[in-house]
C-alpha atoms as a PDB file:
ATOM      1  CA  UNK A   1       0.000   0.000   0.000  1.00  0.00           C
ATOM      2  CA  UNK A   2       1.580   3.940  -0.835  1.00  0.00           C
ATOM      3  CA  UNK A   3       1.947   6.483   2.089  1.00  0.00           C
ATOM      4  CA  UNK A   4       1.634   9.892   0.657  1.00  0.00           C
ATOM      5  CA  UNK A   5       5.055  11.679   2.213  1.00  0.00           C
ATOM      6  CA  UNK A   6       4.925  15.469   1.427  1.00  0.00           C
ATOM      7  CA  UNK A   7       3.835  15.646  -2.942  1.00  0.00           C
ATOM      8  CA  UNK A   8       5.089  12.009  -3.307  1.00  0.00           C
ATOM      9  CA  UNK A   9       3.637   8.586  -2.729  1.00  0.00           C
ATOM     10  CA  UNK A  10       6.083   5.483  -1.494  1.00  0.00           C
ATOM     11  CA  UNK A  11       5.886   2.201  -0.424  1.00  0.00           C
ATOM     12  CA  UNK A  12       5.396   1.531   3.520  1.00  0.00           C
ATOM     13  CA  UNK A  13       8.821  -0.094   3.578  1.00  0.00           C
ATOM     14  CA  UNK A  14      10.745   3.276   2.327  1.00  0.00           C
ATOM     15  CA  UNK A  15       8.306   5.093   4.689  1.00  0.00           C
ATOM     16  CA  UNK A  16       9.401   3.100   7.986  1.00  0.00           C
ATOM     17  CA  UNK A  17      12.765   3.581   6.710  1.00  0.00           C
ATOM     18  CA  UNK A  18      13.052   6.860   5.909  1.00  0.00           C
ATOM     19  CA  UNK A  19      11.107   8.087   9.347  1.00  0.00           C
ATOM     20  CA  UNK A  20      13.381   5.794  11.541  1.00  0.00           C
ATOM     21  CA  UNK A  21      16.273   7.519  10.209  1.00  0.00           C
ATOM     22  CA  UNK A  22      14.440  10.958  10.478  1.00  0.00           C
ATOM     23  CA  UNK A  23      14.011   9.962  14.071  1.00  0.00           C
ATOM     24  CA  UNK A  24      17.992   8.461  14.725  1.00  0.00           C
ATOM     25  CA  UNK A  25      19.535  11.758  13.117  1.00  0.00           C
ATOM     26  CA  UNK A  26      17.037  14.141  15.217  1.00  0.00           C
ATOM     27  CA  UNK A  27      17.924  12.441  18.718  1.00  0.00           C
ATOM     28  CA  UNK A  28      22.049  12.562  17.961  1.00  0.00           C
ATOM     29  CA  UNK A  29      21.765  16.195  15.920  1.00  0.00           C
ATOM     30  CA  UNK A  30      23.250  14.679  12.699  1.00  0.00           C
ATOM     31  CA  UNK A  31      21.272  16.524  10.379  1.00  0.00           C
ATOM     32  CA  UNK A  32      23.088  17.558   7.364  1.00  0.00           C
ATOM     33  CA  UNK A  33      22.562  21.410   6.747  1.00  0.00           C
ATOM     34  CA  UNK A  34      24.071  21.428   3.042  1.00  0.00           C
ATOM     35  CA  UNK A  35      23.575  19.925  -0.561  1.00  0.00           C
ATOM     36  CA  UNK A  36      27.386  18.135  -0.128  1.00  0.00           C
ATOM     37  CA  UNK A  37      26.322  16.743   3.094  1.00  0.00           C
ATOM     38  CA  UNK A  38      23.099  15.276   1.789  1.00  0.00           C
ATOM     39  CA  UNK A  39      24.461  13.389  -1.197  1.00  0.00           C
ATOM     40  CA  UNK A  40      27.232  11.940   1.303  1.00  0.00           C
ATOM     41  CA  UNK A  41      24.684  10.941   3.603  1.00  0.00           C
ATOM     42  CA  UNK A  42      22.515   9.658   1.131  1.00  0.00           C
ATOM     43  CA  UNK A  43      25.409   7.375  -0.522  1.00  0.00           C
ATOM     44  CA  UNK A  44      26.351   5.808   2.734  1.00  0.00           C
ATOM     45  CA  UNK A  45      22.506   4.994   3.563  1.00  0.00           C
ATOM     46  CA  UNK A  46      22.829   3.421   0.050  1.00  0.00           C
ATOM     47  CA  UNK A  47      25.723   2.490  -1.105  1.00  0.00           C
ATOM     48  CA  UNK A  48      24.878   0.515  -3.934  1.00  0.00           C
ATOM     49  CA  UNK A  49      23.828   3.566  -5.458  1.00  0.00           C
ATOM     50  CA  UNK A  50      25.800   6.816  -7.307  1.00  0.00           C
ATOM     51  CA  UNK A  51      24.542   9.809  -6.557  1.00  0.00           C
ATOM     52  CA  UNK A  52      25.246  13.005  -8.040  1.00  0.00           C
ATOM     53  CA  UNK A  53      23.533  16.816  -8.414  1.00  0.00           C
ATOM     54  CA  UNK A  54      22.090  18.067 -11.310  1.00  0.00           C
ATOM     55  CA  UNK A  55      19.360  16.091 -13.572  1.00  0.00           C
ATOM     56  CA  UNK A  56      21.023  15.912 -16.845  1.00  0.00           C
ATOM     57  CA  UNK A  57      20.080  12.654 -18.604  1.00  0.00           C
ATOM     58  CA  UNK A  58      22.355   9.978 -19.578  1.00  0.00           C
ATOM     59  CA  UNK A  59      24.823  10.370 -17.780  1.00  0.00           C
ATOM     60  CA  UNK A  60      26.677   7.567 -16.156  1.00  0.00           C
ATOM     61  CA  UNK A  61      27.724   4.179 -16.342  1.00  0.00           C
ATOM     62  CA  UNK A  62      25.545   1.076 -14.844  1.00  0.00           C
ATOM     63  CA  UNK A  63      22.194   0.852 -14.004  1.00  0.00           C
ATOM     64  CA  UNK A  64      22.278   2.278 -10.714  1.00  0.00           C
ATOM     65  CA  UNK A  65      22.501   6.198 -11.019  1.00  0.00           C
ATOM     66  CA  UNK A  66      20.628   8.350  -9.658  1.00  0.00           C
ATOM     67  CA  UNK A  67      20.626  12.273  -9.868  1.00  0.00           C
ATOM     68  CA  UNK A  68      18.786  14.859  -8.043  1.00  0.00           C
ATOM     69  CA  UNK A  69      18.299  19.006  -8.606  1.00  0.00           C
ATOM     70  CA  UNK A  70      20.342  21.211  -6.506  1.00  0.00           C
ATOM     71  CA  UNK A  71      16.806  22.856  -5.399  1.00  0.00           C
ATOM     72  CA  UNK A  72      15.823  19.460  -3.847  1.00  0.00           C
ATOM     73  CA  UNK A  73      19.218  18.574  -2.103  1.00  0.00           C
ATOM     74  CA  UNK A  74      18.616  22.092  -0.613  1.00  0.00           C
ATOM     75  CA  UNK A  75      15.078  21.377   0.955  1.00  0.00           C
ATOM     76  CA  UNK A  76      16.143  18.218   2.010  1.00  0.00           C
ATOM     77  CA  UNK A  77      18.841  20.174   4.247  1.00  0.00           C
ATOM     78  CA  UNK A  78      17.061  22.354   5.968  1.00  0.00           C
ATOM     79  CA  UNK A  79      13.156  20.821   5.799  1.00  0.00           C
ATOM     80  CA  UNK A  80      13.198  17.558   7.659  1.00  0.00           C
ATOM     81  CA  UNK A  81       9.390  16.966   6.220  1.00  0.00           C
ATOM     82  CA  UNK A  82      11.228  17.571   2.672  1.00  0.00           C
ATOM     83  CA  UNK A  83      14.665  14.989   3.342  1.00  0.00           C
ATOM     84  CA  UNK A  84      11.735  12.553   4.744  1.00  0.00           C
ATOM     85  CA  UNK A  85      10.001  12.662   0.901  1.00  0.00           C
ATOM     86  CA  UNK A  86      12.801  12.226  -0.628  1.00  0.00           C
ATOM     87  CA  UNK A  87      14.867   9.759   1.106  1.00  0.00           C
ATOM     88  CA  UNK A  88      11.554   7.456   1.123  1.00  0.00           C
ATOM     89  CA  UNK A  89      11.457   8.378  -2.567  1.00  0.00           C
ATOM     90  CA  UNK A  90      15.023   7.245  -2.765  1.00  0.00           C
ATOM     91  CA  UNK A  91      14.143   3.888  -0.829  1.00  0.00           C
ATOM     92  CA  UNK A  92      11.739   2.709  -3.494  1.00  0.00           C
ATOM     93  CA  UNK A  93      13.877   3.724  -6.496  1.00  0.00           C
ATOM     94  CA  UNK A  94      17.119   1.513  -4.992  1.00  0.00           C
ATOM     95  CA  UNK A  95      15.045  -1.277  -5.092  1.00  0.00           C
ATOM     96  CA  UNK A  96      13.566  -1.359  -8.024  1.00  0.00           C
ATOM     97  CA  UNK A  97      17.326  -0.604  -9.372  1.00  0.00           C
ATOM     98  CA  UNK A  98      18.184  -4.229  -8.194  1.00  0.00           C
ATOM     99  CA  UNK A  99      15.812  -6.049 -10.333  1.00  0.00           C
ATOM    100  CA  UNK A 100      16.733  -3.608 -13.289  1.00  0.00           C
ATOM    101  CA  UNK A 101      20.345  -4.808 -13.408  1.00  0.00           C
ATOM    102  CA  UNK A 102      19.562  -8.372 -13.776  1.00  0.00           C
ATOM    103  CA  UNK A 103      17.893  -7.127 -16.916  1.00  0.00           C
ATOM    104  CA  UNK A 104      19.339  -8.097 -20.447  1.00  0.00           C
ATOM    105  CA  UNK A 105      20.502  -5.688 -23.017  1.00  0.00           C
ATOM    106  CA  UNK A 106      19.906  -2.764 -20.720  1.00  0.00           C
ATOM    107  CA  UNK A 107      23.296  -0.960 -20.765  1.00  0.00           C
ATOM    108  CA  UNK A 108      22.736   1.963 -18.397  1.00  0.00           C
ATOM    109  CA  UNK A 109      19.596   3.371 -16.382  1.00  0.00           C
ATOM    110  CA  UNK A 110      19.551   6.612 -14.120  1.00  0.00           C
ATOM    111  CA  UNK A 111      16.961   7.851 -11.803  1.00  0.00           C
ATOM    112  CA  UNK A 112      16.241  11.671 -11.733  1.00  0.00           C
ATOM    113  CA  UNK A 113      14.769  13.727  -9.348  1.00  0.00           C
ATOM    114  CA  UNK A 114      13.710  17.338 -10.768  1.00  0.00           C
ATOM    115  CA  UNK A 115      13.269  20.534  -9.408  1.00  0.00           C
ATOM    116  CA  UNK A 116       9.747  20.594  -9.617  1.00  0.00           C
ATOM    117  CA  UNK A 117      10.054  17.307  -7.276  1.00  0.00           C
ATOM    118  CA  UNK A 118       9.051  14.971 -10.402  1.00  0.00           C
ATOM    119  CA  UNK A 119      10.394  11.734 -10.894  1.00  0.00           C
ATOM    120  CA  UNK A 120      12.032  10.580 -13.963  1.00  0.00           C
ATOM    121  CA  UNK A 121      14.144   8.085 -15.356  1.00  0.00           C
ATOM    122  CA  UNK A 122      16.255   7.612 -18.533  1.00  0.00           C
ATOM    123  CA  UNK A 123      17.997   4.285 -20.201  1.00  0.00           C
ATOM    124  CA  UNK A 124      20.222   2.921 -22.728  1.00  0.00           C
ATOM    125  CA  UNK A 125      19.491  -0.443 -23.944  1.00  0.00           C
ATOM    126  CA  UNK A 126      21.074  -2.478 -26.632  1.00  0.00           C
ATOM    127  CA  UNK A 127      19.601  -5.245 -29.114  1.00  0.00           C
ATOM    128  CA  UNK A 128      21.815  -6.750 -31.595  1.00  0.00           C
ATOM    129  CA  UNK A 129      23.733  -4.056 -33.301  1.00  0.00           C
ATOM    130  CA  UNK A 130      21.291  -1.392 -32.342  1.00  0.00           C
ATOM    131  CA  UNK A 131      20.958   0.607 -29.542  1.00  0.00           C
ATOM    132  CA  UNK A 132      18.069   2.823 -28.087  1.00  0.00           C
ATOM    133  CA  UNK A 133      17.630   5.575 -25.736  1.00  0.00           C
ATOM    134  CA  UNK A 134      14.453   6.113 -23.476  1.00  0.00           C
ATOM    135  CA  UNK A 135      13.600   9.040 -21.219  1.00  0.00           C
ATOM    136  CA  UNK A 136      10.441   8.917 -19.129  1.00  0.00           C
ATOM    137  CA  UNK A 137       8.496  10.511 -16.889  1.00  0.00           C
ATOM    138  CA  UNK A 138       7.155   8.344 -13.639  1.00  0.00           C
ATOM    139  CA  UNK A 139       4.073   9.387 -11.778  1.00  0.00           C
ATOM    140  CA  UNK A 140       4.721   9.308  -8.313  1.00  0.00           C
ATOM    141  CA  UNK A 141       0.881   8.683  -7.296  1.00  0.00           C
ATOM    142  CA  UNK A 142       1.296   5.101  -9.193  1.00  0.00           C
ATOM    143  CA  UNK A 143       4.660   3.671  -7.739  1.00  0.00           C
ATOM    144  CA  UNK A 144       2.723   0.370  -8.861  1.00  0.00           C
ATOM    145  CA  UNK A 145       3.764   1.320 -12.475  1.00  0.00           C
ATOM    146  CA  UNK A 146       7.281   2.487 -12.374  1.00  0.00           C
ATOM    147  CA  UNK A 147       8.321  -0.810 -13.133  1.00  0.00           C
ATOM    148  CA  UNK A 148       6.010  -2.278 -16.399  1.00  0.00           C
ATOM    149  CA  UNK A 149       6.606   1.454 -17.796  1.00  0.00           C
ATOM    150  CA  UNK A 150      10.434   1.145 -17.421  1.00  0.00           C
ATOM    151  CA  UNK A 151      10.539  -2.991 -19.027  1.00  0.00           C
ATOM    152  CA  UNK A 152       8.474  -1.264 -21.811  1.00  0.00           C
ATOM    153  CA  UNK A 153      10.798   1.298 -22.657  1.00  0.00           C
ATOM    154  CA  UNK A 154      13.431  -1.001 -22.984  1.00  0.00           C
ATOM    155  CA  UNK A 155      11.697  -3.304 -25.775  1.00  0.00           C
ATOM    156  CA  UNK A 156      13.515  -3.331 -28.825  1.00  0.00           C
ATOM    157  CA  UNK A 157      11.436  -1.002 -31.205  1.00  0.00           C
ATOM    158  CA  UNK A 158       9.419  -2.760 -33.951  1.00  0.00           C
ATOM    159  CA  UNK A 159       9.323   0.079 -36.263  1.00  0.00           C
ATOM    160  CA  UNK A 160      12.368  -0.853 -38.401  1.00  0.00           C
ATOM    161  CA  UNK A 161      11.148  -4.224 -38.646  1.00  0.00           C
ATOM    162  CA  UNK A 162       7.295  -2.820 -40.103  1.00  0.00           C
ATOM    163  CA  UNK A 163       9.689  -0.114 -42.279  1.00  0.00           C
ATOM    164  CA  UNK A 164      11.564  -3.227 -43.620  1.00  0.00           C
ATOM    165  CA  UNK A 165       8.241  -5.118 -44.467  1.00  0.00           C
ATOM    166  CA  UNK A 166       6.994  -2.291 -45.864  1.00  0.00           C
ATOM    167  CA  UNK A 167       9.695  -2.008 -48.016  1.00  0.00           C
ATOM    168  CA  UNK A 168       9.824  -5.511 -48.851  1.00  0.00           C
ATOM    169  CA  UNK A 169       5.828  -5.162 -49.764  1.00  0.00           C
ATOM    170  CA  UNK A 170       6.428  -2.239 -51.693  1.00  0.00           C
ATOM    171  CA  UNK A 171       9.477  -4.046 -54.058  1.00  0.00           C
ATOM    172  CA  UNK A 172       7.030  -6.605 -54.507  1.00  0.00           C
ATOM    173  CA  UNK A 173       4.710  -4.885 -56.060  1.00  0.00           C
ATOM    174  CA  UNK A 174       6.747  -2.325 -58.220  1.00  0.00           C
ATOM    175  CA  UNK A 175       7.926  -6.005 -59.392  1.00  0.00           C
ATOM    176  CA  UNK A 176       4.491  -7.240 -60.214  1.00  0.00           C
ATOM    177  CA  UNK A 177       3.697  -4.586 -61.927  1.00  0.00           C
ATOM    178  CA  UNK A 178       7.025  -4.533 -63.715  1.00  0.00           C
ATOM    179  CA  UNK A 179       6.208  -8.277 -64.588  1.00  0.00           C
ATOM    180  CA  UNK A 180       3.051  -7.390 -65.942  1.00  0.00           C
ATOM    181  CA  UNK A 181       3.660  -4.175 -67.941  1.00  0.00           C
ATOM    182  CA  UNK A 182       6.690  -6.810 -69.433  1.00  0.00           C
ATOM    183  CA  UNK A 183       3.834  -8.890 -70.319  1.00  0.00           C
ATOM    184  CA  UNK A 184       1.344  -6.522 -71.847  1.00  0.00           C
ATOM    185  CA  UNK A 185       4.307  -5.947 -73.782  1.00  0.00           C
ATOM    186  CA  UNK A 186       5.234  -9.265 -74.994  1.00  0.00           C
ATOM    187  CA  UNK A 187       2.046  -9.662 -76.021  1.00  0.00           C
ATOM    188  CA  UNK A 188       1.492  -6.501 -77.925  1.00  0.00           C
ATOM    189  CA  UNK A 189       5.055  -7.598 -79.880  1.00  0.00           C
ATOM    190  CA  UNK A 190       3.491 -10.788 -80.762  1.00  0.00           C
ATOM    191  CA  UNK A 191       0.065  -8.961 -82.108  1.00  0.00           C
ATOM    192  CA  UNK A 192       2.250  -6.577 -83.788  1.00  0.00           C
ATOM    193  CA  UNK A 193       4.477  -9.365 -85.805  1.00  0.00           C
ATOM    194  CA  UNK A 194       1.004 -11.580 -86.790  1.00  0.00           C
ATOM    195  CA  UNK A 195      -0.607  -8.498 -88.136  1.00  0.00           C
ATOM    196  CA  UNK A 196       2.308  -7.254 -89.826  1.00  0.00           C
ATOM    197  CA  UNK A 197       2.921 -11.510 -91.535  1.00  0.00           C
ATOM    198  CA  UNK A 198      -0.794 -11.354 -92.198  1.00  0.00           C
ATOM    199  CA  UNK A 199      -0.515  -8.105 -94.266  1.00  0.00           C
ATOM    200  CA  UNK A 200       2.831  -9.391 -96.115  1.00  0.00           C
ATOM    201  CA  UNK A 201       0.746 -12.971 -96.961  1.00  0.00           C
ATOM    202  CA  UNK A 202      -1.926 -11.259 -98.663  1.00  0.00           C
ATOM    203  CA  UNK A 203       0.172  -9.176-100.826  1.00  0.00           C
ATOM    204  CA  UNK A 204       2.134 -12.125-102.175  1.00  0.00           C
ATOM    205  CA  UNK A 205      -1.075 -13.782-103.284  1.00  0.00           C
END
């Protein structure tokens, strides 16, 4: 079930997590009042991810990036409510990341957190000899979603494929007509040489 935290919704899991640690860092007075302490802090609650300021898309190697605006790192400084949202925001995005890297042909994926507070998230995937980029937008209010919206970005396309049939269909027919027009001729060649022995047989008798 999603807990609405501040303008974003989250699992309960990232929730519990998010306030225990709200709760731990307000009883010893760690609370980081800068946007370099926040990313630090953030990185060692999750290591397995790399964090970094800005929201510029694909950037990064892997599959576990994740970048957020300066604005936000800012509010999540000095608004407890704010680094609460976030983090829990954070929570559910590392753990979707672990299934993602299991995935095959996807060569890097980033999360993004905008100023506006949006999520969004941003791949490169590979299939054979091409390669594809994807940038999406992920409603917070359907966390339930992130996941079958991100796997379908990263099918291969199938519009080459239709292009190539449609090419293929197209030859096909230029060629039947071709073949026919050949024939139409053929046959008009054949009228033209029996009309033209006809007329010579009549003047020799």
């Amino acid at each position: 079930m999603a807990v609405k935290v501040g303008n974003s919704y989250v699992s309960e899991a990232a929730y519990a997590y998010a306030k225990a640690n709200a709760m731990s860092e307000a009883e010893d007075g760690k609370g980081k009042t800068d946007s370099g302490g926040v990313l630090k802090d953030l990185t060692e609650k999750f290591p397995d991810m790399k964090f970094s300021m800005g929201t510029r898309p694909f950037g990064g190697s892997g599959v576990n990036n994740m970048s957020i605006a300066p604005n936000i790192l800012r509010q999540m400084a000095t608004d407890p409510e704010k680094k609460l949202e976030y983090e829990a925001l954070v929570y559910d995005c590392a753990s979707l990341t672990d299934s993602l890297s299991k995935r095959k042909g996807l060569v890097s994926f980033g999360w993004m957190i905008n100023s506006d507070g949006s999520l969004g998230a941003w791949s490169i995937s590979k299939s054979g000899d091409e390669s594809s980029r994807s940038l999406l937008k992920l409603d917070k209010k359907q966390k339930s979603s992130w996941e079958s919206k991100i796997l379908e970005s990263l099918k291969p396309k199938q519009a080459a494929k239709k292009n190539t049939l449609g090419k293929k269909a197209d030859v096909k027919q230029d060629l039947d007509v071709s073949t026919a027009a050949n024939r139409a001729a053929v046959k008009l060649e054949i009228s033209a040489a029996g009309r033209n022995a006809f007329i010579r047989a009549r003047k020799i008798n």
